[in-house]
Every structure is written in structure tokens, then in C-alpha cells.
C-alpha atoms as a PDB file:
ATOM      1  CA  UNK A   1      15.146  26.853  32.086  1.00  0.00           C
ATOM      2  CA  UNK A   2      17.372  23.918  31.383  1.00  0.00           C
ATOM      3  CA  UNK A   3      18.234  21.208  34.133  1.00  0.00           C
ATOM      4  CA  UNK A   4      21.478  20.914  35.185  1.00  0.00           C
ATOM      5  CA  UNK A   5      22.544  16.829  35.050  1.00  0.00           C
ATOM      6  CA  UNK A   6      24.431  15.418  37.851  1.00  0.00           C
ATOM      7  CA  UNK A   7      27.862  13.538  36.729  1.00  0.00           C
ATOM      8  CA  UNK A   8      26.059  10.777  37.256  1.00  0.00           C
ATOM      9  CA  UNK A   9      23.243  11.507  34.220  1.00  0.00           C
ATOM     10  CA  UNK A  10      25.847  13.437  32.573  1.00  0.00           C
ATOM     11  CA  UNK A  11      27.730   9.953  31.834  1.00  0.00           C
ATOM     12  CA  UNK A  12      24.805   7.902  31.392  1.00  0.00           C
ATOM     13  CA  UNK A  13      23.441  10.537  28.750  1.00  0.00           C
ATOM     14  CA  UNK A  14      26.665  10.445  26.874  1.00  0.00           C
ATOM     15  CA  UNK A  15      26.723   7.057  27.012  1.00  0.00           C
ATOM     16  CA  UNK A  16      23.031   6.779  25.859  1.00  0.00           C
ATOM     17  CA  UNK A  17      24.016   9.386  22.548  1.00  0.00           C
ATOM     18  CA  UNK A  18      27.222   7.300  21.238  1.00  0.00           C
ATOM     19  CA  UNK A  19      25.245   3.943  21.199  1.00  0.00           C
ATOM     20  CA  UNK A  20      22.026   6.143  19.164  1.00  0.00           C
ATOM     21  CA  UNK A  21      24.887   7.893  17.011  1.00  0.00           C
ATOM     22  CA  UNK A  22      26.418   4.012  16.567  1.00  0.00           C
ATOM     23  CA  UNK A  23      23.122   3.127  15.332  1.00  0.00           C
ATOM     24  CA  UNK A  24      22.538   6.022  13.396  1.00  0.00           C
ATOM     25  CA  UNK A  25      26.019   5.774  11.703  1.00  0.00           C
ATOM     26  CA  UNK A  26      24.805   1.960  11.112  1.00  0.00           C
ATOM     27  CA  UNK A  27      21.328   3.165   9.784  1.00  0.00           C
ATOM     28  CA  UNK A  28      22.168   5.937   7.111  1.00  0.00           C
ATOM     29  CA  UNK A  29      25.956   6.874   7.649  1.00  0.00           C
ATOM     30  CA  UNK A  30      27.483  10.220   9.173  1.00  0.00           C
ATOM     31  CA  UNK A  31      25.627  12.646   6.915  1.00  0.00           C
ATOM     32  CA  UNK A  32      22.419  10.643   8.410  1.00  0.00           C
ATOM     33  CA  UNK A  33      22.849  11.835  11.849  1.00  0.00           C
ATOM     34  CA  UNK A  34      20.813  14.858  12.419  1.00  0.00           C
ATOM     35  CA  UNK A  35      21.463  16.201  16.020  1.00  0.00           C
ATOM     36  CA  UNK A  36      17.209  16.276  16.671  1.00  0.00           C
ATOM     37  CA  UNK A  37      17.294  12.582  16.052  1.00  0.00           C
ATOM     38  CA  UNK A  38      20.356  11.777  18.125  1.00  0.00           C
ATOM     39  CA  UNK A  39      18.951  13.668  21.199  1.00  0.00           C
ATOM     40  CA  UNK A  40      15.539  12.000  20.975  1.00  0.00           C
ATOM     41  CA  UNK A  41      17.010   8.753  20.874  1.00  0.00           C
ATOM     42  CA  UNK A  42      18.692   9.667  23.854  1.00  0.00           C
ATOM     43  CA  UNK A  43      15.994  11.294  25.250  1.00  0.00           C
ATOM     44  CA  UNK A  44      17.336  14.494  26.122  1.00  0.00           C
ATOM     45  CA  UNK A  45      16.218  18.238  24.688  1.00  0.00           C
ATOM     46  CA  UNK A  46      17.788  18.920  21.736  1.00  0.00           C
ATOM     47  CA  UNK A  47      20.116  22.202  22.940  1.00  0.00           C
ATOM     48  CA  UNK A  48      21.526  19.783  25.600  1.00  0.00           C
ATOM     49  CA  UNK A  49      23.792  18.054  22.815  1.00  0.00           C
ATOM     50  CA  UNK A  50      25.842  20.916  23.109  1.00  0.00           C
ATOM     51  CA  UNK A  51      26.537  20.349  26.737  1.00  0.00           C
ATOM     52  CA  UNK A  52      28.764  17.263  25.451  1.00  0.00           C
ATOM     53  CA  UNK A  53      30.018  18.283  22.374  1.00  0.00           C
ATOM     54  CA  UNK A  54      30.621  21.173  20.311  1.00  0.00           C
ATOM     55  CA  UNK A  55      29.240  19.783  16.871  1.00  0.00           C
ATOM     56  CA  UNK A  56      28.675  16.830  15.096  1.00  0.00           C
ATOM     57  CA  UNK A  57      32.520  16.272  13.357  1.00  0.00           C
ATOM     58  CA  UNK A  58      33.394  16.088  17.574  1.00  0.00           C
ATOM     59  CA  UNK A  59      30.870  13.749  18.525  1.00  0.00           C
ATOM     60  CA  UNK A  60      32.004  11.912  14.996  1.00  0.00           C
ATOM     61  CA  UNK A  61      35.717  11.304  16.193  1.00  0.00           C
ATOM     62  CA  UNK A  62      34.716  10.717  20.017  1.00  0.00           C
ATOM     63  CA  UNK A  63      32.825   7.852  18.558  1.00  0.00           C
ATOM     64  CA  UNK A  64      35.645   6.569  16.533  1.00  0.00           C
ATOM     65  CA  UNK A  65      37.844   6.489  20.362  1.00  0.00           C
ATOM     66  CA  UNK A  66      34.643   5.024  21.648  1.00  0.00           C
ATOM     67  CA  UNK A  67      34.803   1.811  19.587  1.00  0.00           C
ATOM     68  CA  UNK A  68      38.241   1.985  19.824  1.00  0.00           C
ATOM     69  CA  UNK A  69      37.909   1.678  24.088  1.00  0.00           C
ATOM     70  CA  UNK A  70      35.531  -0.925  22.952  1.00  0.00           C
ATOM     71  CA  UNK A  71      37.672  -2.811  20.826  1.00  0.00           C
ATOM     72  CA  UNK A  72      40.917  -2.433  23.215  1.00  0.00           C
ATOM     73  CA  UNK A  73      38.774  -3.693  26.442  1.00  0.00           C
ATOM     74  CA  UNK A  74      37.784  -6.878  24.218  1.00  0.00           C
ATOM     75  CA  UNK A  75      41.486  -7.498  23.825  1.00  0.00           C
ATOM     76  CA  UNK A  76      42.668  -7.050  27.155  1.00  0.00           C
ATOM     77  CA  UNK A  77      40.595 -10.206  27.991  1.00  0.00           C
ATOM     78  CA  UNK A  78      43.052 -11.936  25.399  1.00  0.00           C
ATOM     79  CA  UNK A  79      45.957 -10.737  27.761  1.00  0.00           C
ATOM     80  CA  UNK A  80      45.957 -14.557  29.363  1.00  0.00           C
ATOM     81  CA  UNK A  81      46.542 -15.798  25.674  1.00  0.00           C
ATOM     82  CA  UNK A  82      49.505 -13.768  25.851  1.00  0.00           C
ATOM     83  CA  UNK A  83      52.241 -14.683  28.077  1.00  0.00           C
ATOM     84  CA  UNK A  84      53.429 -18.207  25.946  1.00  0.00           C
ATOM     85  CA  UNK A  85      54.718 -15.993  23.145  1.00  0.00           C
ATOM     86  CA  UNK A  86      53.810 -11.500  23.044  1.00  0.00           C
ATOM     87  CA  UNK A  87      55.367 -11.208  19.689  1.00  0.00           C
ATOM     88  CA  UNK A  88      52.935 -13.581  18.382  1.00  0.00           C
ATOM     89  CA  UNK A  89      50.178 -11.647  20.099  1.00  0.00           C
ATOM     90  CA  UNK A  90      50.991  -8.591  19.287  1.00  0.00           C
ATOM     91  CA  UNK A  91      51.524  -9.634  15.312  1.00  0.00           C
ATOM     92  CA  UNK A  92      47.888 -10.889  15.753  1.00  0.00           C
ATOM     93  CA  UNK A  93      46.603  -8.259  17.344  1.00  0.00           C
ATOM     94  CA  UNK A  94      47.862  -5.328  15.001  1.00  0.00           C
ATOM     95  CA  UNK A  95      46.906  -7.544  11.979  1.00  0.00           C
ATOM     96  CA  UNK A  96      43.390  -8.407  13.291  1.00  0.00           C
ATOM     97  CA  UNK A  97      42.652  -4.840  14.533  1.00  0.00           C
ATOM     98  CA  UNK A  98      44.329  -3.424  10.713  1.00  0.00           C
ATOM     99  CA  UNK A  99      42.250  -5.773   8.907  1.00  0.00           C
ATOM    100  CA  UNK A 100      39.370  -5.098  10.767  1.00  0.00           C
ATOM    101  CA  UNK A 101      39.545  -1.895   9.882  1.00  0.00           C
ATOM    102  CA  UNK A 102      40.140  -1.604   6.132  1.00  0.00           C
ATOM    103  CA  UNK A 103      37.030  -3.761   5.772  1.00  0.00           C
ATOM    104  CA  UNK A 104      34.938  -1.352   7.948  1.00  0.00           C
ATOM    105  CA  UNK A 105      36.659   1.557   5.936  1.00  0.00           C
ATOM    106  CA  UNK A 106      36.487  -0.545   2.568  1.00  0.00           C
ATOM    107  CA  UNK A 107      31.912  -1.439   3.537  1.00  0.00           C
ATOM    108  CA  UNK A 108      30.672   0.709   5.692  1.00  0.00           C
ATOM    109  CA  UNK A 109      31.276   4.639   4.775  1.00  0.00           C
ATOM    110  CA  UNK A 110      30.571   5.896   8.248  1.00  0.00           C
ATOM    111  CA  UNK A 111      34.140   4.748   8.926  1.00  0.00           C
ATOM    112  CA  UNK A 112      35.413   6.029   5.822  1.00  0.00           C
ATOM    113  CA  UNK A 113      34.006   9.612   6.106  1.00  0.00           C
ATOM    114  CA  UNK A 114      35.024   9.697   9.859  1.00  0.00           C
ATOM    115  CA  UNK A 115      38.406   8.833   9.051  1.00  0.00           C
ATOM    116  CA  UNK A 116      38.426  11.795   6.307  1.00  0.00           C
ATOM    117  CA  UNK A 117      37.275  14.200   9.189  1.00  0.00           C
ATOM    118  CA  UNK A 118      39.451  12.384  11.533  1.00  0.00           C
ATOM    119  CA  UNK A 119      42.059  12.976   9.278  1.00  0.00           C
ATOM    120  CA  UNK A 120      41.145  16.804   8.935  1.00  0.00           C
ATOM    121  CA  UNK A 121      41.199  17.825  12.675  1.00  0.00           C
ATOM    122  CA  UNK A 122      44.306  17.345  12.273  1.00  0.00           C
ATOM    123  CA  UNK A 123      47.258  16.633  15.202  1.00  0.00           C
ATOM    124  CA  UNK A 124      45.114  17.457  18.150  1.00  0.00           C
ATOM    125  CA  UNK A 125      42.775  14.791  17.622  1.00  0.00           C
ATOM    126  CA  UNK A 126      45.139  11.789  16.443  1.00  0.00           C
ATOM    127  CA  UNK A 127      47.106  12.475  20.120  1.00  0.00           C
ATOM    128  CA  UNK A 128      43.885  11.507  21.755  1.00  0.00           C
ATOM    129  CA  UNK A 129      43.959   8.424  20.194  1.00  0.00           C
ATOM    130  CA  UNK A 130      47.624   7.468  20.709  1.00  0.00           C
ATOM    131  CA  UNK A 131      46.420   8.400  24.598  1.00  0.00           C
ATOM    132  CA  UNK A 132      44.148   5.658  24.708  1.00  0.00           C
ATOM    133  CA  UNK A 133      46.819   3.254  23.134  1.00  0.00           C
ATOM    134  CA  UNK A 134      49.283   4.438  25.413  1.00  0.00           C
ATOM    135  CA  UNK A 135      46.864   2.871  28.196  1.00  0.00           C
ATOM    136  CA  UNK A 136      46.270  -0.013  26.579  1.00  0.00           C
ATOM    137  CA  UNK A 137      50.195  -0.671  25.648  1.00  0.00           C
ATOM    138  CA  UNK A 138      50.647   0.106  29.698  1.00  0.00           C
ATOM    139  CA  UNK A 139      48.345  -2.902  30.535  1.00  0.00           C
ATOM    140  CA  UNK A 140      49.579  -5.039  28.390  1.00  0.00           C
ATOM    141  CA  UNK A 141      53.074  -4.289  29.228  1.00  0.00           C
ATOM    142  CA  UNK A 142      52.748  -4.695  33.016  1.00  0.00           C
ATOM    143  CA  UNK A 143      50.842  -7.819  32.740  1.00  0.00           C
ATOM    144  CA  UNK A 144      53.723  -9.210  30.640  1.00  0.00           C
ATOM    145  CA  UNK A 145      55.688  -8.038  33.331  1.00  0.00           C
ATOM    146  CA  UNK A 146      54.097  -9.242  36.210  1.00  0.00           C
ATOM    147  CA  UNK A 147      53.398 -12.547  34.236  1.00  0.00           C
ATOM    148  CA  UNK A 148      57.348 -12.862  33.962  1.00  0.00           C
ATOM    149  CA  UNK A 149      56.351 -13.336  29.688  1.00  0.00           C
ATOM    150  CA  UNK A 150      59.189 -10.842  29.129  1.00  0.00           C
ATOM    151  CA  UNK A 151      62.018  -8.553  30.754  1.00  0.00           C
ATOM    152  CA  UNK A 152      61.892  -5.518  28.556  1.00  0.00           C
ATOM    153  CA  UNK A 153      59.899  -3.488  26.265  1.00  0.00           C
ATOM    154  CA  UNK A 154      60.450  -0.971  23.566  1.00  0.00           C
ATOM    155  CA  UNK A 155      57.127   1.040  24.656  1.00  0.00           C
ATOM    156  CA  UNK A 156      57.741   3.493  21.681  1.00  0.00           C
ATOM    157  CA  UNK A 157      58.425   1.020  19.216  1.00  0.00           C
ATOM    158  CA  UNK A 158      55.079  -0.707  20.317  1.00  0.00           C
ATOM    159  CA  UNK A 159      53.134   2.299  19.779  1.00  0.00           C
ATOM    160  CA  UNK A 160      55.028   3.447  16.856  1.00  0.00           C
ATOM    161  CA  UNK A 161      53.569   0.232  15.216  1.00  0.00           C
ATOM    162  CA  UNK A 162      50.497  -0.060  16.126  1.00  0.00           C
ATOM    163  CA  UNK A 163      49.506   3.558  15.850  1.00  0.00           C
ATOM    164  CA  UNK A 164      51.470   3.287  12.268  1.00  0.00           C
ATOM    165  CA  UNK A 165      49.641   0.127  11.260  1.00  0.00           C
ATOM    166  CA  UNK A 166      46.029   2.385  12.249  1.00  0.00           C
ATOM    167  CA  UNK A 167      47.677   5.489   9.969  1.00  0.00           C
ATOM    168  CA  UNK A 168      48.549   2.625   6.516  1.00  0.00           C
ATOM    169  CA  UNK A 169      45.339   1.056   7.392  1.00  0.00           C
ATOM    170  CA  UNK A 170      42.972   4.358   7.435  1.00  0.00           C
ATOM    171  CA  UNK A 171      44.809   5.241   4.113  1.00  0.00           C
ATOM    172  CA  UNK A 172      44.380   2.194   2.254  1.00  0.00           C
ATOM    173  CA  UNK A 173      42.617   4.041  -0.865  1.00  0.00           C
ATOM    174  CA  UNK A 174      46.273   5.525  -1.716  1.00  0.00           C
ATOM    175  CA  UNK A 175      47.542   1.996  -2.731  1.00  0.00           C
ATOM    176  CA  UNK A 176      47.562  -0.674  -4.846  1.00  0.00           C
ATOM    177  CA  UNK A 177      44.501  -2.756  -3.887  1.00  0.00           C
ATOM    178  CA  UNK A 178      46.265  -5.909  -5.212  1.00  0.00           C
ATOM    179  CA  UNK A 179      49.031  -5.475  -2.722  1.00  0.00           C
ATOM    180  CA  UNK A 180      47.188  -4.023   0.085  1.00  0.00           C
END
């Protein structure tokens, strides 16, 4: 008989699993993760994996939002750096984060072949991302606000482009590498 996990050990197993799949991914790529391996990193019977996610192209793209909660939390402690001039910061931002990602796409083929299955799921999955932007565009927004560093916001437009820049980014194989 299985034990049930409090919410507690639920989110500290979960959190336990992404950092071994991170390392896995790191190690020997997505086809490299083997679910036995994950859960023994983590510590945690190997059936229980399905208790947080329903295979391993799931666990795959929560990873990708993972880094991405990562990477947003990292620039919300820019926010200060902000409030002279957000157009600047945002340019920066949505280059740095683009950039950033080619090369990860462009070196590392765990990004590259979770973008492809990113890319498969489909409509479902890319709204969960444009979720956690959403957030992020909030907080930044109502700092700005707050901060008096401007009086209005396109909040579409924002996401529009940075979600957009993500899409062109993720999709750099379709151009011209000497103008990309």
C-alpha cells in the first residue's frame, strides 16, 4: 500500500524531481531521463511519479515553466533598475531572455527537443506559459505604477512581445542564421 503525502511532501517531492530532471536533462538530455532514475533521485517509489504527472513529455514542459518562474523571479529583483527608463528595461529584458534562449536551444538539445514537444502539445500548453508572463507583466506593471515610472500601459502589447519574441526565438532553425 502506497503512502499518501501531505501537501506539504507533495511540494517538496515535486520540487525535489524538477531539480533531478534539471540535472538529468544537463547529464544526457530528455531522451536520458528514465522515470526509475528520476524517482530515485528524488527518493520516492517509482509508481509515485505518476501522482505528479501523467508522463514524461508533461514533466518535460512543466520544467521548461519551471526555469521560466526561475528566470522571471531573477528579474523581478531588477525591477529597482527599472523606474529611470521601462522601455529600456524592457528592450533589455526581452533581448537578454531571447538571446538566452537561442543559445540554450542552439547548445544544449534538452531545450531544443523540449521546445519540439512544447511545440507539439499544442495551444493548451503555450497558455500556461503566457499565464506565468501575465504575472510577471502584472508585477512589473504595478511597481511602475506605484513607483510613478509611468502612467499607462499597453498590457497586451507587452505580452504580445515578449511572448512573440519567446515564439521567433524557439524557432530560430527556420531562418537565416546570418541574420538571426
Amino acid at each position: 500500500m502506497s503512502k499518501a503525502f501531505s501537501e506539504d511532501e507533495k511540494l517538496n517531492i515535486k520540487h525535489k524531481m524538477m531539480e533531478a530532471a534539471i540535472e538529468i536533462f544537463h547529464e544526457s538530455g530528455t531522451k536520458g531521463l528514465s522515470i526509475k532514475e528520476l524517482t530515485k533521485r528524488a527518493g520516492i517509489a517509482q509508481g509515485s511519479f505518476y501522482n505528479f504527472w501523467k508522463d514524461k513529455e508533461a514533466l518535460i514542459i512543466e520544467v521548461l515553466a519551471y526555469r521560466s518562474i526561475q528566470k522571471l523571479h531573477n528579474i523581478e529583483k531588477e525591477f529597482p533598475h527599472s523606474l529611470k527608463d521601462p522601455a529600456a528595461f524592457l528592450t533589455d529584458i526581452v533581448y537578454r531572455y531571447s538571446v538566452d534562449l537561442v543559445i540554450k536551444i542552439k547548445t544544449q538539445p534538452v531545450y531544443k527537443d523540449a521546445f519540439k514537444i512544447f511545440e507539439a502539445k499544442g495551444q493548451h500548453e503555450a497558455h500556461k506559459m503566457e499565464v506565468l508572463y501575465q504575472d510577471f507583466f502584472e508585477k512589473l506593471i504595478q511597481y511602475w505604477l506605484k513607483n510613478g515610472a509611468i502612467k499607462k500601459v499597453d498590457k497586451k502589447g507587452l505580452m504580445n512581445a515578449f511572448v512573440g519574441s519567446s515564439i521567433l526565438c524557439a524557432r530560430y532553425y527556420q531562418f537565416d542564421e546570418a541574420y538571426f
